[in-house]
C-alpha atoms as a PDB file:
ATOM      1  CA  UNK A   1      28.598   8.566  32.320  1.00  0.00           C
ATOM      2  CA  UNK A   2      27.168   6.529  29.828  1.00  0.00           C
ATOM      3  CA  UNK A   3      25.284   6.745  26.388  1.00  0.00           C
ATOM      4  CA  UNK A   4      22.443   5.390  24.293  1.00  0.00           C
ATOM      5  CA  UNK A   5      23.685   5.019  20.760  1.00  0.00           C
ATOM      6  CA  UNK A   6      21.991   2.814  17.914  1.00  0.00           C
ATOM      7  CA  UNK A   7      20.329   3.136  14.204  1.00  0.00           C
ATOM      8  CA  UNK A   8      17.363   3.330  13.400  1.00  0.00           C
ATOM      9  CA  UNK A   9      15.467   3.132   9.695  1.00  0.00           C
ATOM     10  CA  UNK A  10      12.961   5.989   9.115  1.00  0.00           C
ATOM     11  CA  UNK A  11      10.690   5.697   5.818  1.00  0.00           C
ATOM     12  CA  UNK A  12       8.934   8.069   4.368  1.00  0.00           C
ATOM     13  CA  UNK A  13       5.539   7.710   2.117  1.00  0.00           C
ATOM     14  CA  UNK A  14       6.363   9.409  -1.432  1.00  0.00           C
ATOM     15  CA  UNK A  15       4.243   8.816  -4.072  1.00  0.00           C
ATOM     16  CA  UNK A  16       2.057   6.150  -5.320  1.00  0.00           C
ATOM     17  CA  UNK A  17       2.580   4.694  -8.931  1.00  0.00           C
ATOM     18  CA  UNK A  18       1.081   1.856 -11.324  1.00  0.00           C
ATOM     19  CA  UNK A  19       3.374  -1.229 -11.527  1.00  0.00           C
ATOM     20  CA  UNK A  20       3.210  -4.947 -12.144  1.00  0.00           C
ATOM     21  CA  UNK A  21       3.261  -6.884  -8.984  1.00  0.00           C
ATOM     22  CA  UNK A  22       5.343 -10.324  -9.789  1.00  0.00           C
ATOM     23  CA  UNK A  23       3.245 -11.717  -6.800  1.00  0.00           C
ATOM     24  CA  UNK A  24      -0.390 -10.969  -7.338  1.00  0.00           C
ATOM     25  CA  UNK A  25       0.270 -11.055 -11.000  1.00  0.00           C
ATOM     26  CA  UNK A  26      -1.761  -7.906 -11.703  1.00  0.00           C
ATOM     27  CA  UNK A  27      -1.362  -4.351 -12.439  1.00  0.00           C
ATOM     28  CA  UNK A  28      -1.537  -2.405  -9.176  1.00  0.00           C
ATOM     29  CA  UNK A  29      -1.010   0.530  -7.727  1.00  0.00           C
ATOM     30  CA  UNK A  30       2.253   0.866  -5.173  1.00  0.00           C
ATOM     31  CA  UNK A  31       3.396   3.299  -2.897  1.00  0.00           C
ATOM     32  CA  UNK A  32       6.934   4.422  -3.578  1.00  0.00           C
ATOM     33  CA  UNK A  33       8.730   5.312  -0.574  1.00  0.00           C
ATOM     34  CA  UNK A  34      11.699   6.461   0.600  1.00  0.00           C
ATOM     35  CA  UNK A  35      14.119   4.676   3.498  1.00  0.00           C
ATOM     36  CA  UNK A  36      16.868   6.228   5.396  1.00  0.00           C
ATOM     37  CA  UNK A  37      18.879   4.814   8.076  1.00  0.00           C
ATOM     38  CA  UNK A  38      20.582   6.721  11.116  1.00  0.00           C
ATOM     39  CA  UNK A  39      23.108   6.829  13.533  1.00  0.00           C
ATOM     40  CA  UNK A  40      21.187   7.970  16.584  1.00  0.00           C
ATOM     41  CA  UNK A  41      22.344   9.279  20.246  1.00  0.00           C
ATOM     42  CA  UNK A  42      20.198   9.168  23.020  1.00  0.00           C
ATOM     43  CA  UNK A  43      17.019   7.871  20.754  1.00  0.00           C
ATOM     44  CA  UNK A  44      17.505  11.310  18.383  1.00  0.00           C
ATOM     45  CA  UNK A  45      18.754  10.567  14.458  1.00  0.00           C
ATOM     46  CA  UNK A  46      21.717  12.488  13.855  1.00  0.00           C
ATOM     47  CA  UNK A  47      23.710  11.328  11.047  1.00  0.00           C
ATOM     48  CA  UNK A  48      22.505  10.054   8.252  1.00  0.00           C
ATOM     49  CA  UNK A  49      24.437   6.517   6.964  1.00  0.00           C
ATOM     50  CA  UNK A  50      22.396   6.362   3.630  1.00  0.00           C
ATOM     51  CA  UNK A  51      18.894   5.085   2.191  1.00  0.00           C
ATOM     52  CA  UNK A  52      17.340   3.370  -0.758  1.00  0.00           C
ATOM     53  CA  UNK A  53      14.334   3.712  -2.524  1.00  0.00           C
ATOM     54  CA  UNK A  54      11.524   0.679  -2.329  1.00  0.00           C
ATOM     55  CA  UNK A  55       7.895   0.125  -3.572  1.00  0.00           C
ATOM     56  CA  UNK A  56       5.003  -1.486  -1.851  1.00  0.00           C
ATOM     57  CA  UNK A  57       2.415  -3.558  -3.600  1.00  0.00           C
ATOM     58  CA  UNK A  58      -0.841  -2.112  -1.862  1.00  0.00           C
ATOM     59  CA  UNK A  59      -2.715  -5.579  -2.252  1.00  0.00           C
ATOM     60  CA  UNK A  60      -0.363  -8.359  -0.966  1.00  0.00           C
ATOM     61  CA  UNK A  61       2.325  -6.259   0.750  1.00  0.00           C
ATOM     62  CA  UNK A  62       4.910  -7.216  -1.636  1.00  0.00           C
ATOM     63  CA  UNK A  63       8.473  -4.977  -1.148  1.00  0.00           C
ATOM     64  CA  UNK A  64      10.964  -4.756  -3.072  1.00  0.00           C
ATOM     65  CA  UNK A  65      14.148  -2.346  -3.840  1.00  0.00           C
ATOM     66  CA  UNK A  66      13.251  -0.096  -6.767  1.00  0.00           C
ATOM     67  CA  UNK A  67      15.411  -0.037  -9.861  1.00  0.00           C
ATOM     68  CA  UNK A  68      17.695   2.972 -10.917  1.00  0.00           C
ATOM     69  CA  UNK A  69      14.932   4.132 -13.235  1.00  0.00           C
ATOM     70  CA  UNK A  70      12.267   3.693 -11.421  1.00  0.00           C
ATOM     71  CA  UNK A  71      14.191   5.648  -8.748  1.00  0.00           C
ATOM     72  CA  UNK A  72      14.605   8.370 -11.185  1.00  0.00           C
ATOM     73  CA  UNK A  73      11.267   8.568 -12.037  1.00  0.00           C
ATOM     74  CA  UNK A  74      10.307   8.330  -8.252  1.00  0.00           C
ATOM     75  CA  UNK A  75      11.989  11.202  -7.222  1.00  0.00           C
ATOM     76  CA  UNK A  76      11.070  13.229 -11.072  1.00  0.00           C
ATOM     77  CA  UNK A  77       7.667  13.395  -9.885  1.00  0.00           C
ATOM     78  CA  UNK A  78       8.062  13.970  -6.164  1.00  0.00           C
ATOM     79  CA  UNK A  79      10.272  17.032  -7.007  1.00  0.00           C
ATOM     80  CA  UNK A  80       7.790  18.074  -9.538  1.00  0.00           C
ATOM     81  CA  UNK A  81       4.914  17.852  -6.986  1.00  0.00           C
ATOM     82  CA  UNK A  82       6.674  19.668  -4.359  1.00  0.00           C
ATOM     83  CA  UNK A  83       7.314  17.360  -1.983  1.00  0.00           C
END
């Protein structure tokens, strides 16, 4: 017998929010999402080893780790939407 184990990173589109790119040098919007990575068995995620929060410049596809407020904020107004 034998089995398929690996990880995997899953992210997930939250929200999307104004921010200076340091790239483009302009104010632009970003999507704010939301990374996980698993522990999978036989390609299906079952335990969850922990995630981060990162934002992606829309123009130039800049990504970068968010900061612990902008985190805060991140997940504010995701919880206030609903999501």
């Amino acid at each position: 017998m034998f089995f398929l184990f690996g990880m995997r990173t899953k992210t997930k589109a939250l929200n999307q929010i104004q921010y200076p790119c340091s790239k483009c040098s302009r104010q632009t919007v970003f999507t704010a999402m939301e990374s996980k990575r698993w522990f999978t068995l036989f390609f299906i995620p079952v335990i969850p080893l922990g995630g981060s929060h990162l934002i992606r410049c829309n123009l130039c596809g800049l990504t970068m780790k968010c900061s612990p407020e902008l985190t805060e904020q991140i997940t504010a107004k995701s919880m206030a939407a609903g999501a």
